[in-house]
Protein backbone atom coordinates (compact mmCIF):
# COMPACT_ATOMS: atom_id res chain seq x y z
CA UNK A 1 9.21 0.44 18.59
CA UNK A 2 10.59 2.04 21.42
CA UNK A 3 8.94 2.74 24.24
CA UNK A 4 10.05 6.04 24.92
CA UNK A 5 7.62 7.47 22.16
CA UNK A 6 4.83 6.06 23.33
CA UNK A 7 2.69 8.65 25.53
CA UNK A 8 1.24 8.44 28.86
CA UNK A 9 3.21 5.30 30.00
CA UNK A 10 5.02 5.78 33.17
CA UNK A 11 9.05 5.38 33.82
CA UNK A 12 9.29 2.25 34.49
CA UNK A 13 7.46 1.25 31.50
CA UNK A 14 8.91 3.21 29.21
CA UNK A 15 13.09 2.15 30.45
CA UNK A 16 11.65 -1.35 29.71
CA UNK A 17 10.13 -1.04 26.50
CA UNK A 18 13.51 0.98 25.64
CA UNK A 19 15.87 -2.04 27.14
CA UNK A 20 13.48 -4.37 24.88
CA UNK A 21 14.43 -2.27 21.66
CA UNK A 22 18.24 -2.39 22.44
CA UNK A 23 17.73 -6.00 23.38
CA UNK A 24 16.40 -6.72 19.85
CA UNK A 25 18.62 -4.88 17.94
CA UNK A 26 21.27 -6.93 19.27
CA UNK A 27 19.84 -10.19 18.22
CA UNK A 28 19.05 -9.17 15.05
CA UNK A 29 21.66 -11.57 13.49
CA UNK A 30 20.20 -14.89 14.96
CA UNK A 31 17.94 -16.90 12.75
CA UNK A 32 17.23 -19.33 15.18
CA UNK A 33 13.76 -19.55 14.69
CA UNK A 34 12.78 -22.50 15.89
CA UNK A 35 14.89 -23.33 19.10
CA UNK A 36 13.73 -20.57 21.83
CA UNK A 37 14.94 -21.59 25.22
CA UNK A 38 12.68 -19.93 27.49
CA UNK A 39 10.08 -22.73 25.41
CA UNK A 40 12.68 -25.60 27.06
CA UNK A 41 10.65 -24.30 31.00
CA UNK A 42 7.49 -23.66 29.43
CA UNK A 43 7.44 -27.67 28.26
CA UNK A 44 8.59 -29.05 31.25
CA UNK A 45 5.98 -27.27 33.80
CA UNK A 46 2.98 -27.80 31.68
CA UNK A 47 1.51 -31.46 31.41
CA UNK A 48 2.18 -32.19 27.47
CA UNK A 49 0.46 -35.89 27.30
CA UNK A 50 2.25 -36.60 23.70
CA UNK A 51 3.74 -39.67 22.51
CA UNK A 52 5.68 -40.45 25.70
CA UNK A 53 6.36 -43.97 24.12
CA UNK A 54 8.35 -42.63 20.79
CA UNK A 55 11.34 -44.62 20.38
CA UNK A 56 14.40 -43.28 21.10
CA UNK A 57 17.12 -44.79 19.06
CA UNK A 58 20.11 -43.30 17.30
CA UNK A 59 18.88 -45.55 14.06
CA UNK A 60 17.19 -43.94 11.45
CA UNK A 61 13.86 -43.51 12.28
CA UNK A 62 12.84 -40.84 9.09
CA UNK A 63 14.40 -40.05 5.62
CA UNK A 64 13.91 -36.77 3.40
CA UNK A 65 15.99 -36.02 0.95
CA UNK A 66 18.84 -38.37 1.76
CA UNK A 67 18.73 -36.93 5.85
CA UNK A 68 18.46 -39.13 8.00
CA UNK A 69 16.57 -38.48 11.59
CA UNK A 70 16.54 -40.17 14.68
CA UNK A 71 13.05 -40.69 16.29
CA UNK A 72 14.80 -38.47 19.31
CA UNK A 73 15.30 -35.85 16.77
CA UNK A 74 11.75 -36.11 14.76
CA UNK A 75 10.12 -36.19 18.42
CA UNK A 76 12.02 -32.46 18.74
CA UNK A 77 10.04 -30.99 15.67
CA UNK A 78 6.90 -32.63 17.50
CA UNK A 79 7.23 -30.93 20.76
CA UNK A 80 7.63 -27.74 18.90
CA UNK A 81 4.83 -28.01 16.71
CA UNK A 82 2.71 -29.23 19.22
CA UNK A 83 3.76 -25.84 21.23
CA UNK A 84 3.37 -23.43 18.28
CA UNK A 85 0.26 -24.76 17.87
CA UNK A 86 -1.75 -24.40 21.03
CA UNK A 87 0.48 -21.27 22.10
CA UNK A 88 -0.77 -19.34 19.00
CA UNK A 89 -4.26 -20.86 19.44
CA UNK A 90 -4.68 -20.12 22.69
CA UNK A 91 -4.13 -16.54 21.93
CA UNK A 92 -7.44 -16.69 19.36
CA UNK A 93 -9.53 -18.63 21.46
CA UNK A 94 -12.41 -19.41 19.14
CA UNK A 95 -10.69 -19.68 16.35
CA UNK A 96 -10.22 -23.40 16.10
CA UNK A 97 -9.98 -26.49 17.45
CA UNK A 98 -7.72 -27.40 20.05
CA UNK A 99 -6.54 -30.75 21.93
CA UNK A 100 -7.92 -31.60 24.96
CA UNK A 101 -4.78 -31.53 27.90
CA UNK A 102 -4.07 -34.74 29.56
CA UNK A 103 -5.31 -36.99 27.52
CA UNK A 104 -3.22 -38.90 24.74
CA UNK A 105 -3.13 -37.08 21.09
CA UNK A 106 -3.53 -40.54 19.28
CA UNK A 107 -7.27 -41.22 21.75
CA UNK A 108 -8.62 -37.69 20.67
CA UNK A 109 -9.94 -37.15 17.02
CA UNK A 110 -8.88 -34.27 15.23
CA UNK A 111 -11.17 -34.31 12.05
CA UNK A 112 -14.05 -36.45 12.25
CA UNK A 113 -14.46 -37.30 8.67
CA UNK A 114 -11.35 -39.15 7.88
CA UNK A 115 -10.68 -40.24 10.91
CA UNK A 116 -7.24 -38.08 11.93
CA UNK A 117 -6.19 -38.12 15.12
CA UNK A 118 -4.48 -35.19 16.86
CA UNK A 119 -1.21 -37.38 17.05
CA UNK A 120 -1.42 -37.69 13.14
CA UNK A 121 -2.16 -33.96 12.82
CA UNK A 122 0.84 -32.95 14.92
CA UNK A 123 2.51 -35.79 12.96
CA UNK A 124 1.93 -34.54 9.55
CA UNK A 125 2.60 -30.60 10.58
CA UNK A 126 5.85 -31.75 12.33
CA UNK A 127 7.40 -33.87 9.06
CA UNK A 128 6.31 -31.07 6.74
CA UNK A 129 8.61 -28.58 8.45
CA UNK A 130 11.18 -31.12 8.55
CA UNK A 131 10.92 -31.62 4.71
CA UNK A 132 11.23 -27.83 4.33
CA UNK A 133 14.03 -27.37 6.17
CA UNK A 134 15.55 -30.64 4.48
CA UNK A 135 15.39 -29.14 1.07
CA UNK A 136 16.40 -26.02 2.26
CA UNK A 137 19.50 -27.50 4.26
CA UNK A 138 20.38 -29.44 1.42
CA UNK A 139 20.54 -26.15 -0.96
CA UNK A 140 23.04 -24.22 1.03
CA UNK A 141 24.97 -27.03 1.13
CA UNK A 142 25.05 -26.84 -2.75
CA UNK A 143 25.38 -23.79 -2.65
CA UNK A 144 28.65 -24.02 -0.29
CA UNK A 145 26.53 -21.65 2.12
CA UNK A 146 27.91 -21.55 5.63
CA UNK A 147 27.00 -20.14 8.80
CA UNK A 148 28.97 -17.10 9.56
CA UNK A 149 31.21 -17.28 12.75
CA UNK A 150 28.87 -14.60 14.58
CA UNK A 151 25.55 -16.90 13.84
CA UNK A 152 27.60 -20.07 15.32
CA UNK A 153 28.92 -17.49 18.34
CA UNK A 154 24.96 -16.82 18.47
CA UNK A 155 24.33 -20.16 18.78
CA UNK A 156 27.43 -20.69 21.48
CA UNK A 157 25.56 -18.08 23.33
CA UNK A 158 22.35 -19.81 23.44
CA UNK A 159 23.94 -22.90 24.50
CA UNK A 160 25.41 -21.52 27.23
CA UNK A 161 21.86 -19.71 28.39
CA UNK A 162 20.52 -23.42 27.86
CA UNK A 163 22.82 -24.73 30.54
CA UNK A 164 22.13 -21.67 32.98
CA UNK A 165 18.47 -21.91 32.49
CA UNK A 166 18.85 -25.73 33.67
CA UNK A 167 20.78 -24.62 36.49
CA UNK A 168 18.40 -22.22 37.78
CA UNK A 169 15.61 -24.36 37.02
CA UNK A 170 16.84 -26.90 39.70
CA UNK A 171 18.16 -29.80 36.83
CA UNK A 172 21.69 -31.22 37.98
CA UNK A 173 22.82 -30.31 34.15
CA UNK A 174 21.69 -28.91 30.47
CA UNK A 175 20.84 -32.82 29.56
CA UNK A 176 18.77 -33.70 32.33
CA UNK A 177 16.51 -30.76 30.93
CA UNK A 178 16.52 -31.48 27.47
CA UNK A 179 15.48 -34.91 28.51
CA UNK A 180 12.92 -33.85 30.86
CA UNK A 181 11.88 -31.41 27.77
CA UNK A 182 11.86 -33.83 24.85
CA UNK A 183 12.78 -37.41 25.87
CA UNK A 184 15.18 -39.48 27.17
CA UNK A 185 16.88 -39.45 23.30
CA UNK A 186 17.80 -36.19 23.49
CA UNK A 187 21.08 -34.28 24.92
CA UNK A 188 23.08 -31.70 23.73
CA UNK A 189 25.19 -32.83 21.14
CA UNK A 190 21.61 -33.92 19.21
CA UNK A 191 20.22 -30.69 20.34
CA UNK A 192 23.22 -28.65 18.67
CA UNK A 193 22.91 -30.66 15.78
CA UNK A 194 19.22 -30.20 15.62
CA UNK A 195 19.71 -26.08 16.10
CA UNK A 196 22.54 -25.62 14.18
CA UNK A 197 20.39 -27.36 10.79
CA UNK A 198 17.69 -24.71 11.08
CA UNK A 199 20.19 -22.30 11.34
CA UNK A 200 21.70 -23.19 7.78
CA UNK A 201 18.34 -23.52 6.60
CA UNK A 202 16.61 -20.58 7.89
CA UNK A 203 19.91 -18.51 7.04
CA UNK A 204 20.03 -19.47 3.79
CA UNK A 205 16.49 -18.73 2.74
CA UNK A 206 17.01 -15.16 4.49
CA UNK A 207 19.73 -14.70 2.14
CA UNK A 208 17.78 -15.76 -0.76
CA UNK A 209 15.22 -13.20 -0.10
CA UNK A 210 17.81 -10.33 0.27
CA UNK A 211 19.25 -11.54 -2.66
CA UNK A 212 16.19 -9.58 -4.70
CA UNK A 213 17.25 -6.35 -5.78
CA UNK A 214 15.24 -3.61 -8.13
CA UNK A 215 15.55 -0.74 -9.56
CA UNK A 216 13.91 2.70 -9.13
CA UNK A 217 12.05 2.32 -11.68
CA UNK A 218 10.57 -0.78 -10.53
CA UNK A 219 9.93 0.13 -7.00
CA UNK A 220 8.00 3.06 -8.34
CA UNK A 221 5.74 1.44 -10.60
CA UNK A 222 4.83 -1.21 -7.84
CA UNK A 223 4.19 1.32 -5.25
CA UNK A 224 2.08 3.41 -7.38
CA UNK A 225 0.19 0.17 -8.92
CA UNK A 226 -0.63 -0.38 -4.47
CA UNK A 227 -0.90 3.22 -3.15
CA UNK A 228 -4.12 3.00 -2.28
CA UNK A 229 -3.26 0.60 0.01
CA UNK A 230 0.33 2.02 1.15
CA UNK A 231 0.20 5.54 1.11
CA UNK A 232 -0.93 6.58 5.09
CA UNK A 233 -3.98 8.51 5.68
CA UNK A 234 -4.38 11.34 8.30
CA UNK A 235 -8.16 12.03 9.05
CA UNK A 236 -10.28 12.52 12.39
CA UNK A 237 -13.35 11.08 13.03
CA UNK A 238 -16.44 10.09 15.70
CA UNK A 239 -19.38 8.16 15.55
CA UNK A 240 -22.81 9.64 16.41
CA UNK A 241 -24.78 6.46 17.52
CA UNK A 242 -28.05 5.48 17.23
CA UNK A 243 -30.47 5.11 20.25
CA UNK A 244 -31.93 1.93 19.81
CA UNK A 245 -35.81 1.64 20.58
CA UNK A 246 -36.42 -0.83 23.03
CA UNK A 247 -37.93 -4.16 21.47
CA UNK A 248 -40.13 -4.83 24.23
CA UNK A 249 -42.08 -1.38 24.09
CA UNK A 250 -43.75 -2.53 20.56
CA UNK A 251 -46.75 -4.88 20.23
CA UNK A 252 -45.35 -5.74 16.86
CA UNK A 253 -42.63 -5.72 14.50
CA UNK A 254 -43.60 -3.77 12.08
CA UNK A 255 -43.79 -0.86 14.86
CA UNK A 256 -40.32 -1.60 15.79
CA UNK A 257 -39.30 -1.37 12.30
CA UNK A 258 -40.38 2.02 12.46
CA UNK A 259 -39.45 3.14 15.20
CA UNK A 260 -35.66 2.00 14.45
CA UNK A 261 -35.68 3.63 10.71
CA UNK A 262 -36.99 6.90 13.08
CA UNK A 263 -34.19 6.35 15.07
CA UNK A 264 -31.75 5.83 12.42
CA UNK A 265 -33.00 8.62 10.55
CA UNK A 266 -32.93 11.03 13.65
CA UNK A 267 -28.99 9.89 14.42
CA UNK A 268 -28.06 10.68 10.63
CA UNK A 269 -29.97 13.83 10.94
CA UNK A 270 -28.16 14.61 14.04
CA UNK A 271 -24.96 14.05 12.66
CA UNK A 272 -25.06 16.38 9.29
CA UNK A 273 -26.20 19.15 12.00
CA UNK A 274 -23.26 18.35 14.15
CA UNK A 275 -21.06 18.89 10.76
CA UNK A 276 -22.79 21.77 9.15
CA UNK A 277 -20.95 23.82 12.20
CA UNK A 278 -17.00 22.31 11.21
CA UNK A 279 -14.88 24.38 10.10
CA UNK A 280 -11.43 22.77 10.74
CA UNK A 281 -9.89 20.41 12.65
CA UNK A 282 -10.14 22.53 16.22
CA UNK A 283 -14.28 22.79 15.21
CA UNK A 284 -13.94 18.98 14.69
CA UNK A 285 -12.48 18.47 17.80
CA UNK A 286 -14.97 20.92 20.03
CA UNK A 287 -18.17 19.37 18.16
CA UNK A 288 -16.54 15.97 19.43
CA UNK A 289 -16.10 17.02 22.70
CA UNK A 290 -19.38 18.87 23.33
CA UNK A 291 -21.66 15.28 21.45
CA UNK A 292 -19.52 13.30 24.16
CA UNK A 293 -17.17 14.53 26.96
CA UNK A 294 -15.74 10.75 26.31
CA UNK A 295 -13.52 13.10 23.57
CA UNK A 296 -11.86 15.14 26.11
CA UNK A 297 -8.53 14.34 24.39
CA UNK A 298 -7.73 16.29 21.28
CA UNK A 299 -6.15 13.06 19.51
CA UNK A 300 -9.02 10.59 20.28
CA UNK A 301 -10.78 11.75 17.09
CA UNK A 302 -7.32 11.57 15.56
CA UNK A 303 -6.35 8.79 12.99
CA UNK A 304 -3.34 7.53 10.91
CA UNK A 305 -3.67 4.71 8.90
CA UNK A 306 -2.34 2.53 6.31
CA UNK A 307 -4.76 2.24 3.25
CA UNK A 308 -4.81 -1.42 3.54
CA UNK A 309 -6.17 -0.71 7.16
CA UNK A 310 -8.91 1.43 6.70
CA UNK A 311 -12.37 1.28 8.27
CA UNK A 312 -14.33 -0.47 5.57
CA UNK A 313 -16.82 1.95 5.85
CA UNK A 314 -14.64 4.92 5.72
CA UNK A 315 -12.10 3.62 3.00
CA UNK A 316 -13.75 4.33 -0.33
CA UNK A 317 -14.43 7.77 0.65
CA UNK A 318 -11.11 8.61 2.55
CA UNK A 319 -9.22 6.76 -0.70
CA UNK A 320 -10.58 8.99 -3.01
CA UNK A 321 -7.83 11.24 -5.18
CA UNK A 322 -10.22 14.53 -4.60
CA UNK A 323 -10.06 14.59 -0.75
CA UNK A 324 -9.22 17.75 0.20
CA UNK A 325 -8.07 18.62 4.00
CA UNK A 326 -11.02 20.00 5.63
CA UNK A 327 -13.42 17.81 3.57
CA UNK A 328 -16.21 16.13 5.95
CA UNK A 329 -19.03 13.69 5.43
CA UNK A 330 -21.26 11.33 7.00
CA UNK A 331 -20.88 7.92 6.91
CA UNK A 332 -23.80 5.44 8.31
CA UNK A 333 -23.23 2.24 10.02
CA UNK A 334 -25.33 -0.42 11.74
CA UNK A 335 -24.64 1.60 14.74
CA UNK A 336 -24.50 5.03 14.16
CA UNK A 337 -23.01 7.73 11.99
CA UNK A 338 -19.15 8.88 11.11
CA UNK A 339 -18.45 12.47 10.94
CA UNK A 340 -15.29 11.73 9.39
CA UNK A 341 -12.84 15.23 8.26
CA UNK A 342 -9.67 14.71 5.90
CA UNK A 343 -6.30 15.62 7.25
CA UNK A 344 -4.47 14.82 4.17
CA UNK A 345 -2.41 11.68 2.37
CA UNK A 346 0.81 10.96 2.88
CA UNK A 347 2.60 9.08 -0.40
CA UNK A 348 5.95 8.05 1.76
CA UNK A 349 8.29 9.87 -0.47
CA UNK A 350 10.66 10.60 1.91
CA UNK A 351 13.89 9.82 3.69
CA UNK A 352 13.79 8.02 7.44
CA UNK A 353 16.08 9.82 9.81
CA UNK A 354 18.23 8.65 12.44
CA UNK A 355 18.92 10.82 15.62
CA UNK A 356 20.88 9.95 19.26
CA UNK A 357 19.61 11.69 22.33
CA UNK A 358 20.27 12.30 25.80
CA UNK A 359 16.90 12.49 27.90
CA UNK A 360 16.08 14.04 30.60
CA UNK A 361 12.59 12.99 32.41
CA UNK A 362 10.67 14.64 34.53
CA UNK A 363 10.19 12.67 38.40
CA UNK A 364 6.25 10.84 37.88
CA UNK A 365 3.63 12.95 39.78
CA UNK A 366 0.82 10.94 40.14
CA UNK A 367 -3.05 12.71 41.06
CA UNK A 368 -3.89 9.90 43.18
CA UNK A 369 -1.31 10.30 45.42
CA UNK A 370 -2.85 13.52 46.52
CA UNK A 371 -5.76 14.08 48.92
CA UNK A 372 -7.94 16.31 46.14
CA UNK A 373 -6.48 14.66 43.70
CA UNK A 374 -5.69 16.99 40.17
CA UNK A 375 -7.41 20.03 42.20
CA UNK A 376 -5.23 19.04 44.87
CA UNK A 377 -2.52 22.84 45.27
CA UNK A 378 -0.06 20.01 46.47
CA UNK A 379 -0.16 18.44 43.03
CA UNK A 380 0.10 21.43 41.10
CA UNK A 381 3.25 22.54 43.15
CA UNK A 382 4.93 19.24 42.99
CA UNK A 383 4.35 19.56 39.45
CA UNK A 384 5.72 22.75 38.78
CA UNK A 385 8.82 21.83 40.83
CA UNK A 386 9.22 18.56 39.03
CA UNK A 387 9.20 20.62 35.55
CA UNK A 388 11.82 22.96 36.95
CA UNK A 389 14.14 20.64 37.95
CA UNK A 390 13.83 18.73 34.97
CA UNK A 391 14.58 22.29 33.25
CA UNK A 392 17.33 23.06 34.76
CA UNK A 393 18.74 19.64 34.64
CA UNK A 394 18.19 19.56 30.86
CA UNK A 395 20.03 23.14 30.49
CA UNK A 396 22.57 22.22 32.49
CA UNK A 397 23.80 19.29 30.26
CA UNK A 398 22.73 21.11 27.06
CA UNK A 399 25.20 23.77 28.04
CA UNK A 400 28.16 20.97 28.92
CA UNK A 401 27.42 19.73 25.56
CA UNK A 402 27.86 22.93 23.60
CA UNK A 403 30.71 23.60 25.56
CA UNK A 404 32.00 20.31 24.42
CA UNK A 405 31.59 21.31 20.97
CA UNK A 406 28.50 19.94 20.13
CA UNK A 407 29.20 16.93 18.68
CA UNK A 408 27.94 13.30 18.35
CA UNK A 409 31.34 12.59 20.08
CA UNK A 410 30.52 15.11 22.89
CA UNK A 411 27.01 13.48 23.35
CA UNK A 412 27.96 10.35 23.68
CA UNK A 413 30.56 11.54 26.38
CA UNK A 414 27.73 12.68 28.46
CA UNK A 415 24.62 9.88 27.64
CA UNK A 416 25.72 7.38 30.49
CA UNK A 417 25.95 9.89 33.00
CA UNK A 418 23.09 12.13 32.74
CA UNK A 419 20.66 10.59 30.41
CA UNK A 420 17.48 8.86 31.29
CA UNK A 421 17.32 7.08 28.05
CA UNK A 422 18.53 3.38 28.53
CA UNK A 423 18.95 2.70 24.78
CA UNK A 424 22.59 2.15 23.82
CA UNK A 425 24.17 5.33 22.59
CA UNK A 426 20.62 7.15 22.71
CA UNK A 427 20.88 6.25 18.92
CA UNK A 428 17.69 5.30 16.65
CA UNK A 429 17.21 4.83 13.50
CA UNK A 430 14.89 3.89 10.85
CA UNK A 431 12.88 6.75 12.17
CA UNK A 432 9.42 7.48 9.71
CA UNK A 433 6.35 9.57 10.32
CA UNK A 434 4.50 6.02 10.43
CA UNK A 435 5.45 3.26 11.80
CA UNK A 436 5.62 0.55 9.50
CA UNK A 437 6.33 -3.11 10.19
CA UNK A 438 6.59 -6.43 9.31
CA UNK A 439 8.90 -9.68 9.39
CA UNK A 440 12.10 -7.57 8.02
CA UNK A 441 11.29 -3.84 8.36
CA UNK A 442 10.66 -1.88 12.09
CA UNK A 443 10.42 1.60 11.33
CA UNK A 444 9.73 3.82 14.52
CA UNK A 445 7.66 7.13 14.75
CA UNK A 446 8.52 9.53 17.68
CA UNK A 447 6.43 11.97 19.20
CA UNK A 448 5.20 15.23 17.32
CA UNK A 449 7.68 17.65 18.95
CA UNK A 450 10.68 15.63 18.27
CA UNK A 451 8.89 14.17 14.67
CA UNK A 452 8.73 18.31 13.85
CA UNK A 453 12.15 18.93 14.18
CA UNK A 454 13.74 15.73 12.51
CA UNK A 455 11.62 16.13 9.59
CA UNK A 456 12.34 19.84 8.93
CA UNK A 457 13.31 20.23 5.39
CA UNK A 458 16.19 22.65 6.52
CA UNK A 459 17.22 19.75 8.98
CA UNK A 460 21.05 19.18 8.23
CA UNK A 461 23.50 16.19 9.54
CA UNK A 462 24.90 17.14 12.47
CA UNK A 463 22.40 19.77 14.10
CA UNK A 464 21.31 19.44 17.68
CA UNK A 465 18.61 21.14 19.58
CA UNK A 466 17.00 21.18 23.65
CA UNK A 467 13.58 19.89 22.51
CA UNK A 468 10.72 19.67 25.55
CA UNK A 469 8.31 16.76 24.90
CA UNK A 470 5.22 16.87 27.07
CA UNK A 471 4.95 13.32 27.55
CA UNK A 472 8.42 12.64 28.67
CA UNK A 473 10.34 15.95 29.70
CA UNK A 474 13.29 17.22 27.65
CA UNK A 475 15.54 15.85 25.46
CA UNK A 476 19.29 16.95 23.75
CA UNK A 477 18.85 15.84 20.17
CA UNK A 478 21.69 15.16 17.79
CA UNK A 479 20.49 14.83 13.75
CA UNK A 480 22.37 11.50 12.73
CA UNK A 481 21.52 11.68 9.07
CA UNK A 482 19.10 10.06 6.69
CA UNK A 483 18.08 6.95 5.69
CA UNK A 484 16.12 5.35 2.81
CA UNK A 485 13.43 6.58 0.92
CA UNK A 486 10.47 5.20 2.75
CA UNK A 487 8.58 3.98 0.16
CA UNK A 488 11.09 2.43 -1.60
CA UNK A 489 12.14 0.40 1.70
CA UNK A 490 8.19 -0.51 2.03
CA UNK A 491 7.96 -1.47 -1.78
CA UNK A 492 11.45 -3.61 -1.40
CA UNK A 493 10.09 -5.36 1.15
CA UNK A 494 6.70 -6.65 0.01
CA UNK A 495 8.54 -7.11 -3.17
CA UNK A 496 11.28 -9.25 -1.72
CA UNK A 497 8.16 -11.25 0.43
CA UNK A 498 6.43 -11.93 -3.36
CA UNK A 499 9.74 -13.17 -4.99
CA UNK A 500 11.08 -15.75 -1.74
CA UNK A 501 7.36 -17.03 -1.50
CA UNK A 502 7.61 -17.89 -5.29
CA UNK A 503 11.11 -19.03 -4.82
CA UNK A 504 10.08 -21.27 -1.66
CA UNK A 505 7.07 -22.50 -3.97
CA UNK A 506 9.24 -23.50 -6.71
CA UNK A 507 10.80 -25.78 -4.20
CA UNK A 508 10.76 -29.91 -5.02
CA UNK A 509 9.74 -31.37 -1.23
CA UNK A 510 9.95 -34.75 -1.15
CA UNK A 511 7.73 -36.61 0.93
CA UNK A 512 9.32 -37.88 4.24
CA UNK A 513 9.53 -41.74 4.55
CA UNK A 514 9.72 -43.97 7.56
CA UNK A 515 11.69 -46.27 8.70
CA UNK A 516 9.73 -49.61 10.36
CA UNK A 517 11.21 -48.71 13.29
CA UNK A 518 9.43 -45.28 13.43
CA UNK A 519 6.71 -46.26 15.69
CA UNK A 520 3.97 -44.17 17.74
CA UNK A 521 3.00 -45.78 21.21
CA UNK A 522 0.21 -43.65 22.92
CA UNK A 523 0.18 -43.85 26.43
């Protein structure tokens, strides 16, 4: 999602986060999913103590399915296993095991009751992709499947970025880093090969699963049969908490017990008589404020949420089909009490929107650049000026644009000159009211001014408006048009993800065999 809906960040941030979108967007076409070559520097600086000994020969070191691979090509899918692994591990320390560094996978012990080593772990993990991307391989090949000519441009592209990574990384040419990276069996016409056969395999799996289509009818019964868990909820809440009696002020525990059921009892107590005086969501948000200044932001009681994502404390009662807005309650917990108030349910039946924009941001004031800091008359007046010269900025080009006719041509015209929007065009799409995401959807929600005016159910193709956003400034907006119904998309796609995991199950792997000459030496 683009950065330039997300409050409170400052420019900077927000151009980059924008420049990341755009950057994505084009490389939506690559399946290269294995291959990443900003990995190639990450494995050559760190001290990977793997199977340093692997023979490199161009013989036939494993067969699946009738392919044949080299132990310089098997020792590839190692590498990257071995970096999935402890990069995705690392990230949830805790979570599980993980190799000691420096210290040869085949001399540490991996599970204890059979005897696996990590080298056999990394071993086993490493041939099973292979045999999945065999099978795969070897059915768009049936299938005549082919890479189209922009996924082998893509993979031109990353070739060439391959051989200017190794020049700036100080390696006379692209070989001498795949060697460094992976062995001294490996250069770039085995690294081609190697990329270009998860290409055709990944590809052709990603056209399998956009192969399954449905019909209305079925999208609707599946998204009814799961709205509890898809439709979004809108409710606010805080949490009362209990003030724990100190353990060490009681001779026994049966007096703490009592004292902590008091205590309990006294923070439930507290929070119906907190409740008893909402009325609405402005009550909600005073009570909040005046239990804890901590809720000196309007939308830090606020909450929108998936079904599937609820608080399990909150869920059953938010979830029920008689919520009402305004409807409160109190929920306990082991540490406190929800005051929890309904905004309502959303059931996704709408269109996404698409919109370009040219942007004009305010100059950052920042507090602590001032002596007295927000009190500080300095502030305020640099403040007001900054707002009034983003003002009359922001009329200025609004009135060259009507003058212009008002058109998406006309906007365009004027976006590289006088907008402070970075993405390409100042064009997004896929634009919902949540933001929903996963491995083949990226739906972006903007912020409430511009969310008001896109989803206005007079809102026509081709309208434009000067809207003023008070986290960025103000902002020309053109109405694109509309999109798919959103919970059809969402309903597609977890339908699609059921039908290719079936598909992929379905799938005969054959178990890899090696060749006497595939050997592991441990050093």
């Amino acid at each position: 999602m683009s950065g330039m809906f997300e409050s409170k960040q400052d420019k900077a941030s927000r151009r980059n986060a924008r420049t990341q979108q755009e950057e994505k967007a084009k490389r939506k076409s690559r399946i290269i999913t294995i291959s990443v070559i900003s990995a190639l520097v990450l494995f050559s600086t760190i001290a990977i103590v793997i199977n340093s000994g692997f023979i490199r020969r161009s013989a036939p070191a494993v067969t699946i399915d009738g392919v044949n691979f080299t132990a310089a090509e098997f020792e590839y899918f190692f590498n990257t296993e071995y970096l999935e692994y402890t990069n995705f591990m690392s990230q949830f320390q805790g979570m599980g095991a993980m190799p000691e560094q420096g210290r040869p996978l085949s001399s540490q012990i991996y599970n204890r009751e059979t005897g696996e080593t990590w080298a056999d772990f990394i071993t086993t993990a490493a041939l099973n992709r292979m045999a999945s991307l065999t099978v795969l391989n070897n059915a768009a090949r049936n299938a005549n499947f082919r890479l189209t000519p922009e996924q082998r441009e893509s993979i031109d592209d990353d070739m060439a970025m391959l051989e200017f990574q190794a020049a700036i990384s100080g390696f006379p040419n692209t070989n001498s880093l795949l060697q460094q990276t992976f062995g001294t069996g490996m250069n770039e016409r085995t690294y081609r090969k190697i990329v270009e056969f998860v290409a055709l395999a990944t590809s052709y799996s990603e056209h399998i699963r956009e192969s399954f289509t449905f019909t209305s009818e079925e999208l609707s019964e599946y998204y009814n049969e799961n709205k509890d868990a898809l439709d979004i909820i809108a409710y606010r809440q805080f949490m009362v908490y209990i003030e724990f009696p100190d353990v060490e002020s009681f001779d026994t525990d049966e007096e703490y017990d009592e004292a902590l059921v008091a205590a309990i009892t006294e923070t439930h107590d507290r929070a119906s008589a907190i409740a008893s005086g909402i009325t609405d969501e402005n009550s909600f948000i005073d009570a909040a404020y005046n239990y804890r200044d901590y809720y000196d932001d309007p939308e830090s009681t606020f909450r929108l949420s998936q079904g599937s994502r609820l608080d399990i404390h909150t869920s059953e009662w938010l979830l029920d089909p008689a919520r009402n807005y305004g409807d409160i309650t109190i929920i306990d917990s082991d540490q406190g009490s929800y005051i929890v108030l309904f905004v309502n349910r959303d059931d996704n039946n709408y269109r996404t929107v698409g919109m370009r924009q040219i942007l004009i941001m305010r100059e950052q004031i920042f507090p602590e650049d001032f002596p007295l800091g927000e009190e500080d008359p300095d502030y305020i007046d640099a403040l007001l000026e900054s707002e009034q010269e983003a003002r009359e900025r922001a009329e200025t080009v609004n009135s060259l644009f009507i003058e212009a006719g008002s058109t998406e041509e006309a906007l365009i015209a004027l976006i590289a000159e006088h907008s402070d929007d970075t993405t390409e065009g100042g064009y997004y799409s896929d634009i919902s009211k949540f933001p929903y995401q996963s491995s083949h959807i990226n739906t972006m929600k903007v912020v409430e001014e511009i969310e008001n005016w896109l989803f206005d159910e007079n809102r026509e193709i081709g309208d434009s408006q000067l809207v003023f956003t008070s986290s960025f400034g103000y902002h020309i907006l053109y109405f694109t048009g509309f999109g798919d119904i959103f919970f059809e998309m969402i309903a597609t796609d977890r339908l699609r993800t059921q039908e290719h995991t079936d598909w992929l199950e379905n799938l005969e792997v054959p178990l890899p065999v090696k060749r006497p000459a595939f050997i592991l030496v441990h050093v």
